[in-house]
N, C-alpha and C. Protein backbone atom coordinates (compact mmCIF):
# COMPACT_ATOMS: atom_id res chain seq x y z
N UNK A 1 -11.54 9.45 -8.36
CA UNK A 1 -10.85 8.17 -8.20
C UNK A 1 -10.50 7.92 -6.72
N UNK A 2 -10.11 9.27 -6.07
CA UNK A 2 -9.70 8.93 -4.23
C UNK A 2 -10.93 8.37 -3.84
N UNK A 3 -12.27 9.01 -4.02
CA UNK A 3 -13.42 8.50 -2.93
C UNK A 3 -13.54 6.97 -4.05
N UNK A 4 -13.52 6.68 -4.79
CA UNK A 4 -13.66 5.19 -5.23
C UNK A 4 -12.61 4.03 -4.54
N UNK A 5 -11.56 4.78 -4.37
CA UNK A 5 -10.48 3.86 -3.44
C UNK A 5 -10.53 3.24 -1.89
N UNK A 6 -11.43 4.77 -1.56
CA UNK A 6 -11.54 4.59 -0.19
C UNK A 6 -12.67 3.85 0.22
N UNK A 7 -13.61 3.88 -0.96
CA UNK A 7 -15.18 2.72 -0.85
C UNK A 7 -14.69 1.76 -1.11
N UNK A 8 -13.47 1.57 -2.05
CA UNK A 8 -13.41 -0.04 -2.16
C UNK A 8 -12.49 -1.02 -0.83
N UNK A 9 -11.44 0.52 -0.35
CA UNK A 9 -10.79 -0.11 1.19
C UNK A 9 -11.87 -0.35 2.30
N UNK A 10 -12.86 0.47 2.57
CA UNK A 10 -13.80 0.07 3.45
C UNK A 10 -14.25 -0.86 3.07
N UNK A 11 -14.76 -1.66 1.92
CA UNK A 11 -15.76 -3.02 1.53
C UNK A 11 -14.92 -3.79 1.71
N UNK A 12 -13.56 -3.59 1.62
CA UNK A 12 -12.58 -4.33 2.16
C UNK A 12 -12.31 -4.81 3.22
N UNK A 13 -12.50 -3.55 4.26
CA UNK A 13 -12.40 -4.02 5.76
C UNK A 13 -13.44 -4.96 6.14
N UNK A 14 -14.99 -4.37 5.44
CA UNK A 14 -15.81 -5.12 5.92
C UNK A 14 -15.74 -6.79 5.64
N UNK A 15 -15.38 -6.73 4.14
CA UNK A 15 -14.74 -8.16 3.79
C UNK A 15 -14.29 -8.66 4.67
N UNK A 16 -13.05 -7.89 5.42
CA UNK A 16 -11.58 -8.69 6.19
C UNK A 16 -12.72 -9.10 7.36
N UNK A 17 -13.33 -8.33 8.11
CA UNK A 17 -13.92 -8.69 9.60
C UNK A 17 -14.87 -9.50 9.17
N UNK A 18 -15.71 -10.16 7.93
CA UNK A 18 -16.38 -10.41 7.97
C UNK A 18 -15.76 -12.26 7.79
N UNK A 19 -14.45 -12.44 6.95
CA UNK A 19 -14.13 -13.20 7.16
C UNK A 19 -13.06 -14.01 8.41
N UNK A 20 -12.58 -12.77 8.93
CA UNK A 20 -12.17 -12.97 10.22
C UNK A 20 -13.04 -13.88 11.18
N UNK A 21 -14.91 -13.35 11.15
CA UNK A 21 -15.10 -14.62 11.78
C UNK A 21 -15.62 -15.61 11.43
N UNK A 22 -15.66 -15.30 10.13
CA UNK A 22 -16.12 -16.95 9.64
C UNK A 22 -15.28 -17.81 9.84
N UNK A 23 -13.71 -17.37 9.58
CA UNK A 23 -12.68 -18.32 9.69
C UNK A 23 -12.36 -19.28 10.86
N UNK A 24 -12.14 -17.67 12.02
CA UNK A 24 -12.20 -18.16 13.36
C UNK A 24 -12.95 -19.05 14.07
N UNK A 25 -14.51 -19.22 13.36
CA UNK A 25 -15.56 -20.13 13.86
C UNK A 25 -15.07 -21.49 13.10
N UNK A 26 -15.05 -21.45 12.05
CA UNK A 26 -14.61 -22.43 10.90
C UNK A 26 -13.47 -23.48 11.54
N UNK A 27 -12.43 -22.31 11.92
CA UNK A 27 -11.38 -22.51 12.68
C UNK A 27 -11.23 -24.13 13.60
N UNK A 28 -12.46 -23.53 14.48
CA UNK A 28 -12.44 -24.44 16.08
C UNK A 28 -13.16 -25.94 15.59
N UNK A 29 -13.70 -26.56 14.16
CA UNK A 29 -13.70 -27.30 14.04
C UNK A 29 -12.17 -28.48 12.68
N UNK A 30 -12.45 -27.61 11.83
CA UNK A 30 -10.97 -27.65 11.07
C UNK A 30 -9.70 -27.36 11.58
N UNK A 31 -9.68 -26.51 12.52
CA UNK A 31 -8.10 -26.29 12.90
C UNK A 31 -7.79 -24.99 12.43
N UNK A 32 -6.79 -24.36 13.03
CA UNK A 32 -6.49 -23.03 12.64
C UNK A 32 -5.22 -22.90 11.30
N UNK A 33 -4.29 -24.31 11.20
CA UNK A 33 -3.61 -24.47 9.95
C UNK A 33 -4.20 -24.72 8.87
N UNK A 34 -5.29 -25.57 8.46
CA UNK A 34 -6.09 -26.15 8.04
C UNK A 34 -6.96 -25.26 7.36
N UNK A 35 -7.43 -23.90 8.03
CA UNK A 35 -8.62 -23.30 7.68
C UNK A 35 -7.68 -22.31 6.67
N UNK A 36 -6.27 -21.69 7.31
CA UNK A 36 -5.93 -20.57 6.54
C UNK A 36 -5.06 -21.33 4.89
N UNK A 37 -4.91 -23.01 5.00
CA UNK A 37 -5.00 -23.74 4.07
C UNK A 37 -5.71 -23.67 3.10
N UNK A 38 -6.80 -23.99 3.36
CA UNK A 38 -8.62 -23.73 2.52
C UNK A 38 -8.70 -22.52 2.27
N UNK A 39 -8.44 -21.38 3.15
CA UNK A 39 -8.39 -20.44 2.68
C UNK A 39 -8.00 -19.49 1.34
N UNK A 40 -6.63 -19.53 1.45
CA UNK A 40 -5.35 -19.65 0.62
C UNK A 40 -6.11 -20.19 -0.78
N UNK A 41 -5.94 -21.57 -0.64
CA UNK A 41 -6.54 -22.73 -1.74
C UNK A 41 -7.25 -21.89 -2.54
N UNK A 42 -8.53 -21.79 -1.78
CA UNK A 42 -9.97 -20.97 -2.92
C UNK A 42 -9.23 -19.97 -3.18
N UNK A 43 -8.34 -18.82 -2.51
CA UNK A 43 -8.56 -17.86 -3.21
C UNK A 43 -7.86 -17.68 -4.17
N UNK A 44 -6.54 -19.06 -4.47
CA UNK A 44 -5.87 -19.24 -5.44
C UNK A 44 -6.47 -19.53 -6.37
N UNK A 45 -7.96 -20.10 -6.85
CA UNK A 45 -8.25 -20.81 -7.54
C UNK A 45 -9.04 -19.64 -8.23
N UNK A 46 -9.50 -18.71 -7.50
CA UNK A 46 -10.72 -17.75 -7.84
C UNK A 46 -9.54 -16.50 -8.51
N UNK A 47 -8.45 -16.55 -8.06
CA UNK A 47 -7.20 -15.42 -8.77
C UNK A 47 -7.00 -16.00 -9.90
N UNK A 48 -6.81 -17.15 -10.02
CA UNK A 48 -6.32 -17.83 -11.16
C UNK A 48 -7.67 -17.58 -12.12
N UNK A 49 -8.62 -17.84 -11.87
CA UNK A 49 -9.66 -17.54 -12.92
C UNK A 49 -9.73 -16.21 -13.23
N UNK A 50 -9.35 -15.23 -12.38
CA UNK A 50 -9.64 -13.76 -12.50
C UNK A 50 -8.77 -13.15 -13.79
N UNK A 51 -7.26 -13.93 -13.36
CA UNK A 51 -6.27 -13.49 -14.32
C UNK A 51 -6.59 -14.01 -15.65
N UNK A 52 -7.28 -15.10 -15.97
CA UNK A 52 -7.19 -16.09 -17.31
C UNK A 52 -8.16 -14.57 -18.24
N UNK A 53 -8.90 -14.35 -17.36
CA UNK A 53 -10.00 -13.85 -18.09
C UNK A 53 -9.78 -12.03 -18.02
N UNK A 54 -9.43 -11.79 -16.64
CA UNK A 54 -8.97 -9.94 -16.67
C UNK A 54 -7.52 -9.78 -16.58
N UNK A 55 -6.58 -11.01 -16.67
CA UNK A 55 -5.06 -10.45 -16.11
C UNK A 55 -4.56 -9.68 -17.58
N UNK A 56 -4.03 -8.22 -16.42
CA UNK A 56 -3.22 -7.67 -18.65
C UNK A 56 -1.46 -7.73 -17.72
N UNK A 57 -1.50 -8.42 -16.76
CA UNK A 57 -0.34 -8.30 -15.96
C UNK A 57 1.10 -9.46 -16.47
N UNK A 58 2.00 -9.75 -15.81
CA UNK A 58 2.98 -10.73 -16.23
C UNK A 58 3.27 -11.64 -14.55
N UNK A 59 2.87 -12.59 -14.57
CA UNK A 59 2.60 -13.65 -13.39
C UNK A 59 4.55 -13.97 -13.62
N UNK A 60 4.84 -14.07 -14.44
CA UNK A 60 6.40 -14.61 -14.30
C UNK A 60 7.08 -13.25 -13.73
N UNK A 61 6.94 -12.31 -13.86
CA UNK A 61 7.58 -11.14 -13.42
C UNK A 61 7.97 -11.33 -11.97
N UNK A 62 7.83 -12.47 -11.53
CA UNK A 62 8.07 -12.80 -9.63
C UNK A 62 9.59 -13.43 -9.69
N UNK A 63 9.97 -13.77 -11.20
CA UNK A 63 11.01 -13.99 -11.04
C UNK A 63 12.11 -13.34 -11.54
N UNK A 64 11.63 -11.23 -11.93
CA UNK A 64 12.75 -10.27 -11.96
C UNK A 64 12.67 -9.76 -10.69
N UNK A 65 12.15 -10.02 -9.83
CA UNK A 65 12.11 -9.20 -8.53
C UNK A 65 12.88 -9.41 -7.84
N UNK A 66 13.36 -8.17 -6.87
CA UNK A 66 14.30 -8.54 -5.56
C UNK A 66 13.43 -9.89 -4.93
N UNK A 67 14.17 -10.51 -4.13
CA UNK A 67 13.79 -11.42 -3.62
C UNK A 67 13.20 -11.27 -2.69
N UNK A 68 13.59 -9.80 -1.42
CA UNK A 68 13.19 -9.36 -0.35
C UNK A 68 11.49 -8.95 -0.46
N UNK A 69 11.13 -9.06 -2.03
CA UNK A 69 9.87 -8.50 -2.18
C UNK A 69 8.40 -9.59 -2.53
N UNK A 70 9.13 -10.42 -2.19
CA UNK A 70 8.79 -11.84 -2.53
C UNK A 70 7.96 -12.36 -0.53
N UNK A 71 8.90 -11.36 0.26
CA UNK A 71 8.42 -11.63 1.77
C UNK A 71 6.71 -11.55 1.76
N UNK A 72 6.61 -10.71 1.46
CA UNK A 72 5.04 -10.16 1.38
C UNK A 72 4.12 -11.05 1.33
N UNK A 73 4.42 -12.60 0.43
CA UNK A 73 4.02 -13.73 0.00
C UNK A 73 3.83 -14.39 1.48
N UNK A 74 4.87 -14.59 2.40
CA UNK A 74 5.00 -14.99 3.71
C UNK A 74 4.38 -14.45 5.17
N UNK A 75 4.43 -13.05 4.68
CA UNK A 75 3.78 -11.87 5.86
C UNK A 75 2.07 -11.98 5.70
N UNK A 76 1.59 -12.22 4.56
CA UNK A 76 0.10 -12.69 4.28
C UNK A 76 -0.57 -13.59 4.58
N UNK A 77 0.98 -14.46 4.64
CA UNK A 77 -0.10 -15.91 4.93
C UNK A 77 -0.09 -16.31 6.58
N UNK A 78 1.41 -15.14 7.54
CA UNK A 78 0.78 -14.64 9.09
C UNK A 78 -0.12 -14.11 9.54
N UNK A 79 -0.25 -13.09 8.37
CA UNK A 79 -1.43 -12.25 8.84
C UNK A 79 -2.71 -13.30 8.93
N UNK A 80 -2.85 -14.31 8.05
CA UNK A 80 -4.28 -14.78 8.21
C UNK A 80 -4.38 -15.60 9.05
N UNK A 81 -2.72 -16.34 9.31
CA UNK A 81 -3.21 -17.41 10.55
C UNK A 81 -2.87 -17.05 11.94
N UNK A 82 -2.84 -15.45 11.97
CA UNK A 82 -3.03 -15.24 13.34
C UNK A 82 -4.08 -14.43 13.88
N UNK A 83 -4.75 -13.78 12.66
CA UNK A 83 -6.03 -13.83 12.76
C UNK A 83 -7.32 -14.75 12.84
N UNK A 84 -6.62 -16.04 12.08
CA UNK A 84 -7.71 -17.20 12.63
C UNK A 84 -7.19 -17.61 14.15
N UNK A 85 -6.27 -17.23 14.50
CA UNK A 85 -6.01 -18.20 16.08
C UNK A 85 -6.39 -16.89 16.65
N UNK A 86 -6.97 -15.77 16.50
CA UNK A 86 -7.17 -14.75 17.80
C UNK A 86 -8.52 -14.71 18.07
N UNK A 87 -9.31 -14.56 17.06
CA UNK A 87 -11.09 -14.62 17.20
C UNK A 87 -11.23 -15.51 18.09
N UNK A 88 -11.01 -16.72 17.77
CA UNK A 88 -12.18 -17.01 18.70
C UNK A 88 -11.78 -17.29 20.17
N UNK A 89 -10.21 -16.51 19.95
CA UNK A 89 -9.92 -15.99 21.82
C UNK A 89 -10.43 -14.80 22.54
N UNK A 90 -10.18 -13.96 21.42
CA UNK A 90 -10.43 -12.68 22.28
C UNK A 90 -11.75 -11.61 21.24
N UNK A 91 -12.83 -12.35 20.27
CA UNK A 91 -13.42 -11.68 19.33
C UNK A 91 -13.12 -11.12 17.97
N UNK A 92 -13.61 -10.73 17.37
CA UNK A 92 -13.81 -10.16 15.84
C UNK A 92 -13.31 -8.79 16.25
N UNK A 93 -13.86 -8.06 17.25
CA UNK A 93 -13.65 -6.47 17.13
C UNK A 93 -12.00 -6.24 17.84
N UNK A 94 -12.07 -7.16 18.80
CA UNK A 94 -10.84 -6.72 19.36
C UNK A 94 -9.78 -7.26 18.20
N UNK A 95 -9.34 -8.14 17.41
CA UNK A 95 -8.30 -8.56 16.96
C UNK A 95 -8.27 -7.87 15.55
N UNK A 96 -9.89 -7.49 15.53
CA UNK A 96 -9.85 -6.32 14.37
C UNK A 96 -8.71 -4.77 14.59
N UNK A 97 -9.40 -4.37 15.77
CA UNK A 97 -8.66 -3.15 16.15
C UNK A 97 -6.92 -3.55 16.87
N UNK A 98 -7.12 -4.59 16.83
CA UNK A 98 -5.14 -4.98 17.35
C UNK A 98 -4.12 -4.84 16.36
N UNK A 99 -5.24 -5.26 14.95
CA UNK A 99 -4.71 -5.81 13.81
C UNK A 99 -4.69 -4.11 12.82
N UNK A 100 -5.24 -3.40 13.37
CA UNK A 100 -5.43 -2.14 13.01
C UNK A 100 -4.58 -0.89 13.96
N UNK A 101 -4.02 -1.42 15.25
CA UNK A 101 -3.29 -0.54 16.22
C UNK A 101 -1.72 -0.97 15.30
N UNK A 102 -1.50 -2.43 14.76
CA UNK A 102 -0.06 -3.16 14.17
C UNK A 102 -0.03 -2.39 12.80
N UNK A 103 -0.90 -1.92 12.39
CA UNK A 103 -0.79 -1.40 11.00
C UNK A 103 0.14 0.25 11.20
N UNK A 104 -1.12 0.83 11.85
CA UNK A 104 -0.31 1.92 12.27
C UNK A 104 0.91 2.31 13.30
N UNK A 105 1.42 1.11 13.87
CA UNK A 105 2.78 1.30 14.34
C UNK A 105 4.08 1.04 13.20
N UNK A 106 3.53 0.26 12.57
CA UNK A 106 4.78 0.19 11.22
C UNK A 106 4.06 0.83 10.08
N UNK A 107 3.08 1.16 9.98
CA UNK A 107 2.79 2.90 8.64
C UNK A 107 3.69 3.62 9.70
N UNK A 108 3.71 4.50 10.79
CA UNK A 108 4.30 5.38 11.14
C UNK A 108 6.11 5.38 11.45
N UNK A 109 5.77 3.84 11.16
CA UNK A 109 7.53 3.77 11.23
C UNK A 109 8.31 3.57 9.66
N UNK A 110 7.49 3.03 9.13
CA UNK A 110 7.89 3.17 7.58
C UNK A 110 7.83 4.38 6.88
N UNK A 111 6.49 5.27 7.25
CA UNK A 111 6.68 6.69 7.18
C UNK A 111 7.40 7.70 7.11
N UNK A 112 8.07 7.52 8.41
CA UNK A 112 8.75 8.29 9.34
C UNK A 112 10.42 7.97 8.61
N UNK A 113 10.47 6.77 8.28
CA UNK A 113 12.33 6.40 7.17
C UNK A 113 11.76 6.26 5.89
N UNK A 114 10.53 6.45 5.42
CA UNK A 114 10.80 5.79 3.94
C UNK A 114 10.69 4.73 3.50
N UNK A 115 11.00 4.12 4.34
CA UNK A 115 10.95 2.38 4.09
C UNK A 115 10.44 1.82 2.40
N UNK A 116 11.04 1.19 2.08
CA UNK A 116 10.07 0.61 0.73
C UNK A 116 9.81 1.66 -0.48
N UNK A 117 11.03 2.93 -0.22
CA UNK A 117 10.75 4.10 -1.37
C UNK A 117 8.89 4.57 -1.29
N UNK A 118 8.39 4.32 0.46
CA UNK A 118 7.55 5.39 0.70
C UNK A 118 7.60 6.83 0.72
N UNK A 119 6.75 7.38 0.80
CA UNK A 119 6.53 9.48 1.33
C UNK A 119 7.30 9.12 2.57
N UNK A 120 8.22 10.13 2.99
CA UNK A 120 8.68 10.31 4.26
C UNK A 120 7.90 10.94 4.92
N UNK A 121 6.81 10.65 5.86
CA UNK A 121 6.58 11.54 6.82
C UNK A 121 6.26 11.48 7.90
N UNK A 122 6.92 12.53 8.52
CA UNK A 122 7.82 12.36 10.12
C UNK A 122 6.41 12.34 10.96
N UNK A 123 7.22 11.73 12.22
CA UNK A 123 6.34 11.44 13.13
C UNK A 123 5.95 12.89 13.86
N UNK A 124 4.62 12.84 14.35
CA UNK A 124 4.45 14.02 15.23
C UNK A 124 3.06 13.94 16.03
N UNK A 125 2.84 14.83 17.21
CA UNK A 125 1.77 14.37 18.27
C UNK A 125 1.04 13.89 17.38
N UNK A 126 0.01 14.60 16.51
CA UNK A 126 -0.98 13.86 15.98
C UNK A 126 -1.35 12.17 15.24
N UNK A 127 -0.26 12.08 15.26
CA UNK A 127 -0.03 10.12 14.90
C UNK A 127 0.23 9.93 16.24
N UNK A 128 0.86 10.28 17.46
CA UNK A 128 1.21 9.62 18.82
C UNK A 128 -0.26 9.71 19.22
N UNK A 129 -0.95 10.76 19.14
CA UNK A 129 -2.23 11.27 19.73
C UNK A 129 -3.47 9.83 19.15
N UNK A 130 -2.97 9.31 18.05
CA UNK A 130 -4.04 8.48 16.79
C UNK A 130 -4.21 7.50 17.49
N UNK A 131 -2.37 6.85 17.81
CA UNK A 131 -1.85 5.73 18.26
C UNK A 131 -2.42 5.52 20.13
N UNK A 132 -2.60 6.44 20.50
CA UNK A 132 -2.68 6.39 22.49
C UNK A 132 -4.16 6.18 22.35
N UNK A 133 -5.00 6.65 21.45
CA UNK A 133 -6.48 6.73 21.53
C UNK A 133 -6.81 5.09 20.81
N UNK A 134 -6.19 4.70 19.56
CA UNK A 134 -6.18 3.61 19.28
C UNK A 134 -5.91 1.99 20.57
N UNK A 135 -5.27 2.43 21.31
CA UNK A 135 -4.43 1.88 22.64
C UNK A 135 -5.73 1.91 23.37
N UNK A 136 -6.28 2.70 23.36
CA UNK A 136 -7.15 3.19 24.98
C UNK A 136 -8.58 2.33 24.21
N UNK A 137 -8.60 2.62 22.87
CA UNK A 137 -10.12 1.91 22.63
C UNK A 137 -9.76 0.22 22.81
N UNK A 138 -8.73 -0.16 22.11
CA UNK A 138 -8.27 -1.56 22.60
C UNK A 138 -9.05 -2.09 23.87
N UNK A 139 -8.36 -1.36 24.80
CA UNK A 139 -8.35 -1.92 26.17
C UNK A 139 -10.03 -1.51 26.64
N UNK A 140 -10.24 -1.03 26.03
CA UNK A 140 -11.62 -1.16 26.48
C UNK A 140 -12.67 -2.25 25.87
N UNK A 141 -12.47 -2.26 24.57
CA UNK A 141 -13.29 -3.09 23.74
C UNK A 141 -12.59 -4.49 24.25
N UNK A 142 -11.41 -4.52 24.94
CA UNK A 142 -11.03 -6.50 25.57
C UNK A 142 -11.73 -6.27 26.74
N UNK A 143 -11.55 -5.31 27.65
CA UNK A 143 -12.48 -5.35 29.23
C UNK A 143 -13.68 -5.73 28.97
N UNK A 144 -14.22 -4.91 27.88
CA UNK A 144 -15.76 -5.29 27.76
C UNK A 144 -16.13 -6.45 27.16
N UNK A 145 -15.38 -7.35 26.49
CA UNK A 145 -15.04 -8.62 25.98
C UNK A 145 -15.17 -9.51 26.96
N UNK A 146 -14.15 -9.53 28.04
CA UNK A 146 -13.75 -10.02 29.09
C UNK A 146 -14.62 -10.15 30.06
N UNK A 147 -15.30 -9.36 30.18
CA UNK A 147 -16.44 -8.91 31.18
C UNK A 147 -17.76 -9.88 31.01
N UNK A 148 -18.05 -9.81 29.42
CA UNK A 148 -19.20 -10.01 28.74
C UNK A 148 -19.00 -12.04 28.90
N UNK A 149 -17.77 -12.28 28.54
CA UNK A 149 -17.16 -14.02 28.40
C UNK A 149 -17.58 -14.30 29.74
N UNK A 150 -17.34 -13.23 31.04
CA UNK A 150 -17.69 -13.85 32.15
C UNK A 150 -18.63 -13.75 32.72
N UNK A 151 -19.50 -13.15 32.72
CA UNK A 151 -20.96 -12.95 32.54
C UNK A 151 -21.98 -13.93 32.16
N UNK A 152 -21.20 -14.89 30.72
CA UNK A 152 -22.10 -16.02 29.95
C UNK A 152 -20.95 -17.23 30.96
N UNK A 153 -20.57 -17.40 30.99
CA UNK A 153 -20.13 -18.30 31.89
C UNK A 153 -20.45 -18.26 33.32
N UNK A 154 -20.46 -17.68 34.01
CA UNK A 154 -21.30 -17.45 35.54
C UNK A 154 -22.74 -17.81 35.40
């Protein structure tokens, strides 16, 4: 069941980058509110069919929940519209790996307290070591970004 999880998080990623730039391209003629609008929209429409036919879940259950858990609803719909406003500034790979350096600064801080009735576990070189190498590929994959934008423009 682990290696089935971890094939379905990678088809995932590839999913995420793959719509990262469709969006971002999508973006510069629709607008960057607009697109994560449409976005949203379909995939409400394609959940809603999913549940009619596979949901064994309770859709009203949003209204025994803490409320604080309800944020998540709000933090999703940043995540996508600041991934449509970064592509087509700074690329697919870089805002991929920015968006992947932000993950692991709050996994290691949620980790590290628990946060959310997570595993506690503490920080140590080898997550600082993850995080500095994560940092260092950044800045290379924008130089070479940067480099490449000015290159086709010259």
């Amino acid at each position: 069941m682990g290696i089935l999880m971890i094939l379905f998080t990678f088809l995932g990623g590839i999913t995420l980058s793959a719509q990262s730039a469709i969006n971002g391209t999508f973006s510069r003629k629709a607008g960057t509110i607009e697109t994560t609008l449409l976005t949203f929209l379909t995939g409400t429409m394609f959940l809603a069919i999913f549940i009619l036919f596979f949901g064994n879940g309770n859709v009203f259950a949003i209204l025994e929940v803490p409320k604080w858990q309800l944020s998540a609803v709000f933090l999703g719909v940043l995540f996508l519209l600041f991934i449509i406003a970064a592509v087509p500034k700074i690329g697919v790979i870089a805002t991929n790996i920015t968006v992947i350096i932000g993950q692991l600064v709050i996994g290691i801080v949620i980790d590290n307290f628990g946060w959310f009735n997570s595993l506690v576990i503490p920080l140590d070189m080898k997550r600082y070591f993850a995080l500095l190498f994560m940092i260092i590929a950044l800045y290379f994959i924008y130089r070479g970004n940067k480099r490449a934008s000015e290159e086709t423009t010259a």
